[in-house]
C-alpha atoms as a PDB file:
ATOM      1  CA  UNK A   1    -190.395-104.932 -50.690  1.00  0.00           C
ATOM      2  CA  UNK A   2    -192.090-105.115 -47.024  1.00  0.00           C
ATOM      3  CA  UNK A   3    -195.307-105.369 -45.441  1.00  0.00           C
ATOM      4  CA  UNK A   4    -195.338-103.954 -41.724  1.00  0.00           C
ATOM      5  CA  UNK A   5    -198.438-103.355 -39.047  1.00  0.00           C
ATOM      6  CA  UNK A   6    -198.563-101.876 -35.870  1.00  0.00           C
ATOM      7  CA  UNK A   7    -201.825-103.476 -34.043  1.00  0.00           C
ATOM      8  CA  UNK A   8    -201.672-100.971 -30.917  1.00  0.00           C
ATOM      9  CA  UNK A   9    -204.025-101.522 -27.788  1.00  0.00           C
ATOM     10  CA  UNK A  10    -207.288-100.146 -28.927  1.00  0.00           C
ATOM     11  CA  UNK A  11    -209.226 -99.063 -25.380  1.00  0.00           C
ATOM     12  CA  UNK A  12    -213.245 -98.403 -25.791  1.00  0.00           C
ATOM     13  CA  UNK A  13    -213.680 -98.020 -22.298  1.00  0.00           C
ATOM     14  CA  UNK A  14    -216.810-100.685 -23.588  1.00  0.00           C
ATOM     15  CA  UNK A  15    -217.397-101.473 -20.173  1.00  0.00           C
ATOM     16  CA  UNK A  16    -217.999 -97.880 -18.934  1.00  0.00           C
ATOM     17  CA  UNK A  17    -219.885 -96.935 -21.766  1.00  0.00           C
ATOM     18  CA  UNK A  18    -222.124-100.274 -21.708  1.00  0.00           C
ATOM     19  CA  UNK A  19    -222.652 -99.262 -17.903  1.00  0.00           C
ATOM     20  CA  UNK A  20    -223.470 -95.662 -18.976  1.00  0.00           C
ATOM     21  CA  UNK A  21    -226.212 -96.672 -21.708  1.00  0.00           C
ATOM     22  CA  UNK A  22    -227.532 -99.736 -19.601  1.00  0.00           C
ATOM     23  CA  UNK A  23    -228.295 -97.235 -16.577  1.00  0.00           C
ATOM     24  CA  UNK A  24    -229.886 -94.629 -19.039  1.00  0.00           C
ATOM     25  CA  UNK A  25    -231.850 -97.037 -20.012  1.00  0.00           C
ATOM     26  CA  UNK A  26    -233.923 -97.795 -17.531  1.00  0.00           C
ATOM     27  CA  UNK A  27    -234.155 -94.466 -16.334  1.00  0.00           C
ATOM     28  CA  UNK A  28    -235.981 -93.241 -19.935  1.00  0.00           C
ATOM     29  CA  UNK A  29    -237.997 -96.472 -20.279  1.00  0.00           C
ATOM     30  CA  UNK A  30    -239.232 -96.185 -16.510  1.00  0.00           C
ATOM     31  CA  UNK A  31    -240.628 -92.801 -16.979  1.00  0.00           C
ATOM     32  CA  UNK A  32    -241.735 -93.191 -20.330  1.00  0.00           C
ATOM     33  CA  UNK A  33    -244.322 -95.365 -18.807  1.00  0.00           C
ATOM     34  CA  UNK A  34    -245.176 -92.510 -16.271  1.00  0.00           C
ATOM     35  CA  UNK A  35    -245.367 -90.114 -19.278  1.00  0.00           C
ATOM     36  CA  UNK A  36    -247.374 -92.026 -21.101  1.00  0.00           C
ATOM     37  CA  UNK A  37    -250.055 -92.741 -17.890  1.00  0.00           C
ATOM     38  CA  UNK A  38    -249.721 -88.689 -17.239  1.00  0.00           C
ATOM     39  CA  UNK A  39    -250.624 -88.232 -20.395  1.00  0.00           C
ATOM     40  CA  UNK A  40    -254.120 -89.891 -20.388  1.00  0.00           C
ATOM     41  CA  UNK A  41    -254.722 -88.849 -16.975  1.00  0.00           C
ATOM     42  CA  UNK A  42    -253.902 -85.228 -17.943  1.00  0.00           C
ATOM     43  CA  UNK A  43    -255.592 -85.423 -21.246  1.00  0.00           C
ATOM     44  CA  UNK A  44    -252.283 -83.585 -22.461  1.00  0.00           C
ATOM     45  CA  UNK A  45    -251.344 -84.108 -25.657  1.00  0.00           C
ATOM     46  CA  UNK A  46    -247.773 -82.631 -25.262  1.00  0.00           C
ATOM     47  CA  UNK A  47    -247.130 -85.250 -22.582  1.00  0.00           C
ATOM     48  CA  UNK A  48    -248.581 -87.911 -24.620  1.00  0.00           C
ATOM     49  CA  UNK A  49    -245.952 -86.989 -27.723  1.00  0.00           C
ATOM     50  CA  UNK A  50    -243.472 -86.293 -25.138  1.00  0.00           C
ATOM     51  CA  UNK A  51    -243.865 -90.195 -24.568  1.00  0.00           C
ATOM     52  CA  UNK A  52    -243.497 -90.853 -27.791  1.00  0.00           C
ATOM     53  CA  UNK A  53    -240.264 -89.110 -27.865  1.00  0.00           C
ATOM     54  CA  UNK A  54    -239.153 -90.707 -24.497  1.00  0.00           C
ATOM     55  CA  UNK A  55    -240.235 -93.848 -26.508  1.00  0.00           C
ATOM     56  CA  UNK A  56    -237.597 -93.131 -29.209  1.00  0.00           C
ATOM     57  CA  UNK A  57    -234.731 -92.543 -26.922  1.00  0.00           C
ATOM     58  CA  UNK A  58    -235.227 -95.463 -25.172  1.00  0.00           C
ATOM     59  CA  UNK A  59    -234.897 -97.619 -28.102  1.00  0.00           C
ATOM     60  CA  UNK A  60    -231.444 -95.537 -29.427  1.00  0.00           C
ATOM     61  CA  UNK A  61    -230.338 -96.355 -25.931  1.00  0.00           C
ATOM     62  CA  UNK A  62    -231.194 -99.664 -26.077  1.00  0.00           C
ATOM     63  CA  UNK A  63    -229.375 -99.806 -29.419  1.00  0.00           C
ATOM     64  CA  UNK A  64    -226.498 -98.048 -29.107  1.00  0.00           C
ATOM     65  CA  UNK A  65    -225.731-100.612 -25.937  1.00  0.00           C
ATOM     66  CA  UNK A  66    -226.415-103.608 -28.646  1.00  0.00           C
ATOM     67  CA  UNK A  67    -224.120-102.113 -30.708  1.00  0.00           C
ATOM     68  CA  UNK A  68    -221.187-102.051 -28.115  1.00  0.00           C
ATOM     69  CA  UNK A  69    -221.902-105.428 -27.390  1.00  0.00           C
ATOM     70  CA  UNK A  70    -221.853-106.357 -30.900  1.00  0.00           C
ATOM     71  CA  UNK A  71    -218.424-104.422 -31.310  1.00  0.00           C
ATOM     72  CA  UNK A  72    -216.985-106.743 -28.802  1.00  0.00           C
ATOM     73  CA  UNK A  73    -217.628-110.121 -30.865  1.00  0.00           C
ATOM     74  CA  UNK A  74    -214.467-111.579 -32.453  1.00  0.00           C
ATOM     75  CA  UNK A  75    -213.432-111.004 -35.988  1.00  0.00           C
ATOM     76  CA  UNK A  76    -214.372-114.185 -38.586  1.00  0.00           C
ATOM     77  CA  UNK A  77    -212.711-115.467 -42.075  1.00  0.00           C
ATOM     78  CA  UNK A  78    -215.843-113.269 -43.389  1.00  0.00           C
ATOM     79  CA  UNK A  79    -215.689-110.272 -41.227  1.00  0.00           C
ATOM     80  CA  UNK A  80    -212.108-109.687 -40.767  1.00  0.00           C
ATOM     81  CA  UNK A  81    -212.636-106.466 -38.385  1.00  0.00           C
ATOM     82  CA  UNK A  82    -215.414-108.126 -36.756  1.00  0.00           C
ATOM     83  CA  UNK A  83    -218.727-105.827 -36.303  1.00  0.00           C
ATOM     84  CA  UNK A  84    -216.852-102.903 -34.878  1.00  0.00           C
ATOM     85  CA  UNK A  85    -218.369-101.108 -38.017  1.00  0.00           C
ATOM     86  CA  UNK A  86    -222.362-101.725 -36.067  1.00  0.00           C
ATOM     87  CA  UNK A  87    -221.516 -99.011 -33.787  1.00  0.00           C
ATOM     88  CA  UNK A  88    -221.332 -96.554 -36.644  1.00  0.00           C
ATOM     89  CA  UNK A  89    -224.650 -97.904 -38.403  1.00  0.00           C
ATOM     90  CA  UNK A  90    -226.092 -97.642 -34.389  1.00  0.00           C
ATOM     91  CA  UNK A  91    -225.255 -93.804 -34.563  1.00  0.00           C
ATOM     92  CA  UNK A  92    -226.492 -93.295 -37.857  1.00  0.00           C
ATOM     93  CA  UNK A  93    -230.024 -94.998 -36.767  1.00  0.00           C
ATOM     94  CA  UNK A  94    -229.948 -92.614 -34.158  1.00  0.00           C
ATOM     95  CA  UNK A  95    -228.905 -89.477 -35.595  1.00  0.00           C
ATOM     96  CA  UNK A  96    -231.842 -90.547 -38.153  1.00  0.00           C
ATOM     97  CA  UNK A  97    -234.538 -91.199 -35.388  1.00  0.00           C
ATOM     98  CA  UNK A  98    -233.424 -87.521 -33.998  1.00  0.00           C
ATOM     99  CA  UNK A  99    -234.167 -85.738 -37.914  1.00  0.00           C
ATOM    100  CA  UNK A 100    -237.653 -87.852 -38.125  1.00  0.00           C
ATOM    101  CA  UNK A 101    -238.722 -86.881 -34.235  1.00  0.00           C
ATOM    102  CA  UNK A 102    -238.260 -83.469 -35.061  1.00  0.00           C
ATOM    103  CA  UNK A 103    -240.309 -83.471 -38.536  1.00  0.00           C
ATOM    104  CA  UNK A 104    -242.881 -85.258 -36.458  1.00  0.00           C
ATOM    105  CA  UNK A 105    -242.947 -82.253 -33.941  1.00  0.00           C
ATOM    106  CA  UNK A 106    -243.347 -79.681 -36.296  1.00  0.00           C
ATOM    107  CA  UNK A 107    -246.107 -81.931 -37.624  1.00  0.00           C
ATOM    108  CA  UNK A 108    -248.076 -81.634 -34.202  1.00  0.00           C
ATOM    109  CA  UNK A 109    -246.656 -78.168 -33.557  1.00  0.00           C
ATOM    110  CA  UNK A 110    -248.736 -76.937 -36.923  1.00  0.00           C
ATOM    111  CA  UNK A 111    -251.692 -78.859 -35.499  1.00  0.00           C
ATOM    112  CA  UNK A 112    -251.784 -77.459 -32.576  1.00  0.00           C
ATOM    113  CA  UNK A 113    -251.432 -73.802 -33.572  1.00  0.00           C
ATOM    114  CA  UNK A 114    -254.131 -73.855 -35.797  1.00  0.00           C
ATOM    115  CA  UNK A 115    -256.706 -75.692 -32.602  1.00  0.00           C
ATOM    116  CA  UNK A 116    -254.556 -75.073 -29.442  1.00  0.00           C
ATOM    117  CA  UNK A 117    -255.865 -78.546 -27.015  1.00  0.00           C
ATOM    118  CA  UNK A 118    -257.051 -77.762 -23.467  1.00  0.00           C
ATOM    119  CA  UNK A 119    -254.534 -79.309 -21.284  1.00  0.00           C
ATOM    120  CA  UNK A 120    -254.401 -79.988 -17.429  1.00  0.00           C
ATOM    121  CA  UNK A 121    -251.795 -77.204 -17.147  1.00  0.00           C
ATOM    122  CA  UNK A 122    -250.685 -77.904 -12.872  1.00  0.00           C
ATOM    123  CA  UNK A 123    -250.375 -82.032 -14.291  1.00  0.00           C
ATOM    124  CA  UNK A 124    -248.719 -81.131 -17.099  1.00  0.00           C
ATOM    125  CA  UNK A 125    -246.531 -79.499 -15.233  1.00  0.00           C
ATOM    126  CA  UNK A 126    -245.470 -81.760 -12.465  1.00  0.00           C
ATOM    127  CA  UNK A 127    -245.147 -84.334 -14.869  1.00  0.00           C
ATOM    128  CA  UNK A 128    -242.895 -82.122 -17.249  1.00  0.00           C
ATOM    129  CA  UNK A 129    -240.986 -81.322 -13.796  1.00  0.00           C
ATOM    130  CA  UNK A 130    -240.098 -84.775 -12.754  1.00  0.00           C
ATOM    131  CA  UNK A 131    -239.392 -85.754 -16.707  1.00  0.00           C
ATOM    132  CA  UNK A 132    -236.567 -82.787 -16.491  1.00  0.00           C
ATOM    133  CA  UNK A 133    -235.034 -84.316 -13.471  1.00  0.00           C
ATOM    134  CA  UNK A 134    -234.939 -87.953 -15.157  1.00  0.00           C
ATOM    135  CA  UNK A 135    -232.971 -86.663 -18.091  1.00  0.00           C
ATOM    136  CA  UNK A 136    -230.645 -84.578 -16.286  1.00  0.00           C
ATOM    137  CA  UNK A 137    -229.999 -87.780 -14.469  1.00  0.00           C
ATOM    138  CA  UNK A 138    -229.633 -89.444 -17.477  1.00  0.00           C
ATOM    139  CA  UNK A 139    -227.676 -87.097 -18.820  1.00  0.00           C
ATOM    140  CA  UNK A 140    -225.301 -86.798 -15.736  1.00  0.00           C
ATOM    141  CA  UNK A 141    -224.777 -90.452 -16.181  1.00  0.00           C
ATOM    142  CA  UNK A 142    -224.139 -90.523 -19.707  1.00  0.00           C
ATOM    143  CA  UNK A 143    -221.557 -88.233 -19.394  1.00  0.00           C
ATOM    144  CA  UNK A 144    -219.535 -90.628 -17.414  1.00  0.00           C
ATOM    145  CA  UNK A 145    -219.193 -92.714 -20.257  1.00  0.00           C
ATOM    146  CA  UNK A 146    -217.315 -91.617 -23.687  1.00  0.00           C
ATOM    147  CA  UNK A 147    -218.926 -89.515 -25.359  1.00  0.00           C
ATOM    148  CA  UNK A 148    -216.142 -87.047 -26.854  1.00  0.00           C
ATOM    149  CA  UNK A 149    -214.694 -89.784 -28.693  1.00  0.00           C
ATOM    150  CA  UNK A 150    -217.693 -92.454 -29.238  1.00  0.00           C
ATOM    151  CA  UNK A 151    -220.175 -91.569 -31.651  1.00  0.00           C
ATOM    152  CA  UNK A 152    -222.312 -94.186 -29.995  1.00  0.00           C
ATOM    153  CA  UNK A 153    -222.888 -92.690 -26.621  1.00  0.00           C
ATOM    154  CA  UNK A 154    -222.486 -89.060 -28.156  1.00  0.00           C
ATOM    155  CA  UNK A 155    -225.615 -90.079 -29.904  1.00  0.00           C
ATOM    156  CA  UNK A 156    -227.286 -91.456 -26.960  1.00  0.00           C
ATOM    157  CA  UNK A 157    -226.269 -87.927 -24.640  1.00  0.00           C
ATOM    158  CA  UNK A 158    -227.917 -85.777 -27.738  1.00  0.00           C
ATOM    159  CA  UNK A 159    -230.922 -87.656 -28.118  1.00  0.00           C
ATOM    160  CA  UNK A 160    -231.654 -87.503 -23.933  1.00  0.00           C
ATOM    161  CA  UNK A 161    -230.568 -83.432 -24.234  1.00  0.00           C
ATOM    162  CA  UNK A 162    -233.395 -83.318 -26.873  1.00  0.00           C
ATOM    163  CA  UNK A 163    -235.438 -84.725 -24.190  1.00  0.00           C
ATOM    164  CA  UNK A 164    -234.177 -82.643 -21.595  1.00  0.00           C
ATOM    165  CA  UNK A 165    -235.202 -79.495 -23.622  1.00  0.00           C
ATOM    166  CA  UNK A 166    -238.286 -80.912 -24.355  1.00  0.00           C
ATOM    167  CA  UNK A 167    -238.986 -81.368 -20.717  1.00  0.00           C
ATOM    168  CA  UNK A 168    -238.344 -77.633 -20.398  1.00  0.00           C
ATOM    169  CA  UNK A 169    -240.097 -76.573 -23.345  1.00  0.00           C
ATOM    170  CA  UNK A 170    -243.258 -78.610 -21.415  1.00  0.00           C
ATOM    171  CA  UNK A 171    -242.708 -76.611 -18.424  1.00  0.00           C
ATOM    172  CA  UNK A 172    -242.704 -73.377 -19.666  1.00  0.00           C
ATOM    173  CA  UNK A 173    -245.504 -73.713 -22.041  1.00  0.00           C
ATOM    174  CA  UNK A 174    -247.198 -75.280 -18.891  1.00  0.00           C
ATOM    175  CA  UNK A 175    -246.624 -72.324 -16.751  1.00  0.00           C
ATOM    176  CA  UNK A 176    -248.106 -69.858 -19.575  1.00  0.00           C
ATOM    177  CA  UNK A 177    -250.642 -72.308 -20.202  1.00  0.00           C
ATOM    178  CA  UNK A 178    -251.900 -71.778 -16.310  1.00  0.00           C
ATOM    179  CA  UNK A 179    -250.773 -68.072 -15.478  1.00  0.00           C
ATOM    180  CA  UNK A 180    -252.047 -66.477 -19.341  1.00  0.00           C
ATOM    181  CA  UNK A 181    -254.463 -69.128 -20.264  1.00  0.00           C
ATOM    182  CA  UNK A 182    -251.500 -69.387 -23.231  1.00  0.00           C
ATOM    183  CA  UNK A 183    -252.882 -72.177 -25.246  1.00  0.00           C
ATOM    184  CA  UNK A 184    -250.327 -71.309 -28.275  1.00  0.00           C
ATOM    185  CA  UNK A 185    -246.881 -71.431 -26.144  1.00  0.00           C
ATOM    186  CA  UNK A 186    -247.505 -75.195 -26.353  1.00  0.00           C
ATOM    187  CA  UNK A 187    -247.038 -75.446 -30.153  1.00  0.00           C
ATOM    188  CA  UNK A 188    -244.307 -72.752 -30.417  1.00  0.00           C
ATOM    189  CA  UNK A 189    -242.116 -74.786 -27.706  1.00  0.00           C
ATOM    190  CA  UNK A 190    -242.790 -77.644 -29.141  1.00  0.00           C
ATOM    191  CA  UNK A 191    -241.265 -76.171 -32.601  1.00  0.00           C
ATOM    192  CA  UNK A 192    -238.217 -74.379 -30.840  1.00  0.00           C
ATOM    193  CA  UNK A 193    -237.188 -77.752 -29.407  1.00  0.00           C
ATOM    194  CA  UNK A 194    -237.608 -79.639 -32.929  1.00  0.00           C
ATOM    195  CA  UNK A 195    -235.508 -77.484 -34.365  1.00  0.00           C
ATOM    196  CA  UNK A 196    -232.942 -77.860 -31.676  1.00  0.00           C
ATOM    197  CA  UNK A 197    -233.148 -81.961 -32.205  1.00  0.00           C
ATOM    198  CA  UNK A 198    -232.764 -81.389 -36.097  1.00  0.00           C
ATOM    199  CA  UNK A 199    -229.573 -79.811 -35.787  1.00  0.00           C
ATOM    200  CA  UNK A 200    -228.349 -82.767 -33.119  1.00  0.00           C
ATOM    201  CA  UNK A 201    -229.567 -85.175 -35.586  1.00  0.00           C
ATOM    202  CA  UNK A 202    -228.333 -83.995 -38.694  1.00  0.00           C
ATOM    203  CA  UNK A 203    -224.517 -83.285 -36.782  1.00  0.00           C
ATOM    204  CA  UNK A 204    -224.519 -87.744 -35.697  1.00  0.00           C
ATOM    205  CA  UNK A 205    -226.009 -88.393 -39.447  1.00  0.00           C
ATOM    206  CA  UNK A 206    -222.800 -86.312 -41.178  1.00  0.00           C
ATOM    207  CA  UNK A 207    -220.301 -88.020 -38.650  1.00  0.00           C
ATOM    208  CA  UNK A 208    -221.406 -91.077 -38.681  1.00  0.00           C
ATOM    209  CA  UNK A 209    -221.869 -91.185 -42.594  1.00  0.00           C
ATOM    210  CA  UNK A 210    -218.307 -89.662 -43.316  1.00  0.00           C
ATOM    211  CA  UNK A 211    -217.301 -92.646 -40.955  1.00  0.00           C
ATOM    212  CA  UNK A 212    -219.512 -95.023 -43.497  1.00  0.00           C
ATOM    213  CA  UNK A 213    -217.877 -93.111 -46.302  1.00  0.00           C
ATOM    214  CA  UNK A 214    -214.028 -94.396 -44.870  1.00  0.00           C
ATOM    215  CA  UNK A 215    -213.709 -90.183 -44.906  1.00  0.00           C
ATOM    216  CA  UNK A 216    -210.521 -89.363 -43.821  1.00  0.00           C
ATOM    217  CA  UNK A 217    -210.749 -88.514 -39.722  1.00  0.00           C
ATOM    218  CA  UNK A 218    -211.639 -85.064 -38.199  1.00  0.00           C
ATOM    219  CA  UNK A 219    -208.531 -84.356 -36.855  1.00  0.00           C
ATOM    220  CA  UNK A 220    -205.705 -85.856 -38.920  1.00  0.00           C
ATOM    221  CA  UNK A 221    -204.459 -84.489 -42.274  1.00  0.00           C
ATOM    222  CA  UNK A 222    -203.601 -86.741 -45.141  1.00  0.00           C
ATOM    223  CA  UNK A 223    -200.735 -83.679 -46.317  1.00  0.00           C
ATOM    224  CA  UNK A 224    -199.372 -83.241 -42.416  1.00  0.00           C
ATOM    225  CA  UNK A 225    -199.235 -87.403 -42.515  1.00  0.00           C
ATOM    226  CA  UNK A 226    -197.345 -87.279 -45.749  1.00  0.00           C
ATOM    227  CA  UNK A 227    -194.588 -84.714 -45.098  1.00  0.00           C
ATOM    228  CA  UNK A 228    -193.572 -86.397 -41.820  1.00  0.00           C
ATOM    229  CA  UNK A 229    -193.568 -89.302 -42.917  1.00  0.00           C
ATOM    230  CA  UNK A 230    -191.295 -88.040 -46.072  1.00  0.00           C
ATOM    231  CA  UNK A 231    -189.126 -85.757 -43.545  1.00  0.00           C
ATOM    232  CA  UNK A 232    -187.256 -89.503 -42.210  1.00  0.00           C
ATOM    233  CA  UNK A 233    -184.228 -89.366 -44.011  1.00  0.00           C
ATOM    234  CA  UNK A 234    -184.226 -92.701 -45.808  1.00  0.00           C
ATOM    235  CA  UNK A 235    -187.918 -92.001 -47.178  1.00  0.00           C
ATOM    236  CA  UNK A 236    -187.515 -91.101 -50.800  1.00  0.00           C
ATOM    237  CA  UNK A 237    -191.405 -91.107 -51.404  1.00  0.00           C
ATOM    238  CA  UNK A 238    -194.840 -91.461 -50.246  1.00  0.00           C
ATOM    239  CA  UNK A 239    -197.824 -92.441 -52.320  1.00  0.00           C
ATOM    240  CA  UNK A 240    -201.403 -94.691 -52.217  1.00  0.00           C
ATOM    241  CA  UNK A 241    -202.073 -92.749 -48.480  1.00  0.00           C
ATOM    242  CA  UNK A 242    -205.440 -93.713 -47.243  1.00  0.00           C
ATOM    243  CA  UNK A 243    -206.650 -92.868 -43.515  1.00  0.00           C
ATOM    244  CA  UNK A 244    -209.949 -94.018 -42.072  1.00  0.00           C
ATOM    245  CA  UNK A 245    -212.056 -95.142 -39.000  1.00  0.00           C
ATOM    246  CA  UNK A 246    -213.193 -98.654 -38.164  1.00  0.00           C
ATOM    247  CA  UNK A 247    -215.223 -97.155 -35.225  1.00  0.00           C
ATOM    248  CA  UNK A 248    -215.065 -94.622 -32.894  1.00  0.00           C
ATOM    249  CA  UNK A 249    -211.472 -93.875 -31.884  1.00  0.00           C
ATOM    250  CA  UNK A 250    -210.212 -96.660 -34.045  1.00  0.00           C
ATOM    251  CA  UNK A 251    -208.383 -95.164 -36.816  1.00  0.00           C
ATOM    252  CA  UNK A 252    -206.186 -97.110 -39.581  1.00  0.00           C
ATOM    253  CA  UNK A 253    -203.760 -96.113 -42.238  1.00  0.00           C
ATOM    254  CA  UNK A 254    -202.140 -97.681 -45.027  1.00  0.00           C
ATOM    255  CA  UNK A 255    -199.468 -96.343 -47.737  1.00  0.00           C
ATOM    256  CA  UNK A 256    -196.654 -97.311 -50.053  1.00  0.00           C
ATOM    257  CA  UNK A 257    -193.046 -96.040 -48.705  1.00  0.00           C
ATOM    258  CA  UNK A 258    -190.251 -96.015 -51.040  1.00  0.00           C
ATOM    259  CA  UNK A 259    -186.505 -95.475 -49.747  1.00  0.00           C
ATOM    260  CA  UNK A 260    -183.791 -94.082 -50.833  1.00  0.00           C
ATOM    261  CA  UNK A 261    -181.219 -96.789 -51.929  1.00  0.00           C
ATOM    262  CA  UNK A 262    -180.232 -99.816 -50.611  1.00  0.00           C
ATOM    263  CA  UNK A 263    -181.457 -99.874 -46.914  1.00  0.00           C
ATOM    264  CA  UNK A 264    -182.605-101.902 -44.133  1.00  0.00           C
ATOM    265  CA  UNK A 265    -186.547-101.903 -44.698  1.00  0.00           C
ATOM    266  CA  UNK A 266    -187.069-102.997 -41.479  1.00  0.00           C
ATOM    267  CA  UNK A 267    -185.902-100.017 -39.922  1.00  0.00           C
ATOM    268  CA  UNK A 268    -187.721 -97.314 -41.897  1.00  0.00           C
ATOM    269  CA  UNK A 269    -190.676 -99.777 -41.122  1.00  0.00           C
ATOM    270  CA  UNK A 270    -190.237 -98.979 -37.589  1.00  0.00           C
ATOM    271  CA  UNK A 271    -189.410 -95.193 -37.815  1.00  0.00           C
ATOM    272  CA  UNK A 272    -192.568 -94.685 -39.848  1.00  0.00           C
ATOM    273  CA  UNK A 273    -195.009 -96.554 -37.413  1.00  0.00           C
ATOM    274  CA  UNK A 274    -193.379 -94.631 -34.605  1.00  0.00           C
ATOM    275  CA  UNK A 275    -193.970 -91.208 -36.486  1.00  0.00           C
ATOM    276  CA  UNK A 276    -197.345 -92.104 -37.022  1.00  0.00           C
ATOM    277  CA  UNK A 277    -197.932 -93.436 -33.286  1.00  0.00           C
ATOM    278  CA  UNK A 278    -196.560 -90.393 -31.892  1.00  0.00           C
ATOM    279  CA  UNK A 279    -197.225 -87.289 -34.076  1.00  0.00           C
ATOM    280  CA  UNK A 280    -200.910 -88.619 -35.149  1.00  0.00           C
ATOM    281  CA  UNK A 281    -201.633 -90.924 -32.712  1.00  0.00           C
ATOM    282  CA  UNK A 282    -202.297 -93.752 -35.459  1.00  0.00           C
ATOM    283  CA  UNK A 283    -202.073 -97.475 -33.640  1.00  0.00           C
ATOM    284  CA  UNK A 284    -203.125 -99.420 -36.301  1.00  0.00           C
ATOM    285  CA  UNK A 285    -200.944 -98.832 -39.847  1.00  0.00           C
ATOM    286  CA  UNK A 286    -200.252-100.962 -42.731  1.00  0.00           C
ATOM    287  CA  UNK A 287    -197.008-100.076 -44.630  1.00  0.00           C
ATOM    288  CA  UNK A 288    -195.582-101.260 -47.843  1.00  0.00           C
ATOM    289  CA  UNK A 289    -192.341-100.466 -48.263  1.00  0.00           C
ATOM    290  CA  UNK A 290    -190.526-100.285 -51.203  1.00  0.00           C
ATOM    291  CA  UNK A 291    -187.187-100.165 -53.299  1.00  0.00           C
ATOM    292  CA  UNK A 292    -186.845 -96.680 -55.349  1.00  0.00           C
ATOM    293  CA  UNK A 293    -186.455 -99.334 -58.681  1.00  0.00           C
ATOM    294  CA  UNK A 294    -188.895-101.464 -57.540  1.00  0.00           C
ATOM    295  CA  UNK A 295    -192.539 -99.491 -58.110  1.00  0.00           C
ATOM    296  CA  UNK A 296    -195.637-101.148 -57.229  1.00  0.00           C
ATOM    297  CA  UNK A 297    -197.001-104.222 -59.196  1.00  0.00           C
ATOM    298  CA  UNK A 298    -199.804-103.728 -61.928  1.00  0.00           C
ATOM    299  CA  UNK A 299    -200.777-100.388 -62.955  1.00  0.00           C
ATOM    300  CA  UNK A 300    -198.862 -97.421 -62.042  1.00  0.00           C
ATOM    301  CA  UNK A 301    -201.765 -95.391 -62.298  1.00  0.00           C
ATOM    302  CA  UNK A 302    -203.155 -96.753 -58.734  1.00  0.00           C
ATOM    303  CA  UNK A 303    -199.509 -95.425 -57.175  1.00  0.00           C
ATOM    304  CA  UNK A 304    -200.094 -91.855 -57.815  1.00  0.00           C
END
């Protein structure tokens, strides 16, 4: 019987991506204060939401660099991976924030169809102007940090492009508001973008909950893991498979090998973990290995 691990160097690129979030930030917090001031000022009630929504991504910002820094705290006795795991509860926050947003939109969007506000359409639209070139900013800089393979950020970036269109959706509805005297575009911009921030939302909630859910990763298949690991010649067997994610781009495996006769375990230890580091791309594995007359303590049922 043997117990092997292969603790690979796991890169976040934390530093980028707390640099990234930090930097966004400020940006959204800074003009959300504008906003809001534009808002009164204009008496426009789609700036004055649009703050509210500013508001929002401000504080998933905010969180989703919390939840870096909390990744980076040392593991305990108690929490033996320490509170990598935050960073997925961060993203599904946000992706949750991003669903309730857009129910609130369509909420004012059905207000204001039925009584259309008058709105200071040439404020409204400088305002909606400036707010566009904050989040592609914030976007731009975002996009420096890692957000193909952390949820985190990726969360961050969708919740700013919700912004982004919103700040669009402002200026157009703006522009027909002044040219056409357009009252309704408001509303029906307004309800274009919401469903636009649903569908964001709703993609970070499913991730990040099949993360929660230790749901095997996108990517990697538990069969394709199995039959290479079964095509090294002293592998008689593999059984009790399980892949899953710590946190973004942190993925772990464990199984039960069993050899073929009377071998070194040692070495099919090592030819496993390098099958899995190069075919899959797995750093961090835990293999028990295993005599074919051996089996696996207490019931045989949990083998299978």
């Amino acid at each position: 019987m043997g117990h092997g691990h292969s603790h690979g160097s796991h890169h976040h690129h934390s530093s980028t991506n707390k640099k990234v979030l930090l930097w966004a930030f400020f940006l959204i917090a800074s003009f959300m204060v504008v906003e809001l001031i534009g808002g009164i000022m204009t008496n426009s009630l789609a700036l004055l939401s649009d703050a509210g929504h500013m508001l929002s991504d401000a504080a998933a910002l905010g969180l989703s660099f919390i939840a870096i820094k909390m990744a980076e705290k040392k593991s305990t006795d108690r929490k033996t991976f320490g509170y990598k795991r935050f960073e997925i509860i961060a993203a599904a926050i946000n992706g949750l924030t991003l669903i309730l947003i857009a129910l609130y939109i369509f909420y004012e969007a059905y207000h204001r169809l039925l009584d259309p506000p008058a709105v200071q359409s040439l404020g409204m639209l400088a305002i909606a102007a400036i707010g566009l070139i904050v989040n592609i900013a914030a976007a731009f800089i975002l996009m420096k940090g890692d957000k193909d393979d952390n949820l985190n950020v990726k969360s961050a970036f969708l919740h700013v492009i919700g912004d982004m269109l919103g700040s669009v959706g402002a200026i157009i509805a703006a522009l027909l508001i002044y040219f056409f005297n357009w009252g309704i575009a408001d509303p029906i911009a307004s309800a274009i973008v919401a469903i636009l921030i649903l569908i964001s939302g709703w993609r970070v909630m499913k991730e990040s909950f099949h993360v929660l859910m230790e749901g095997t990763p996108d990517g990697l298949e538990i069969k394709k893991i199995k039959l290479s690991l079964q095509q090294i010649p002293e592998v008689a067997d593999v059984h009790d498979l399980h892949v899953w994610t710590i946190t973004s781009g942190y993925h772990s495996l464990s199984c039960h090998i069993i050899m073929q006769g009377d071998i070194n375990h040692d070495e099919v230890l090592r030819k496993s973990q390098v099958v899995l580091h190069n075919e899959f791309g797995i750093e961090h594995s835990t293999i028990q290995v295993e005599g074919e007359n051996s089996g696996c303590p207490g019931h045989q049922e949990s083998c299978n």
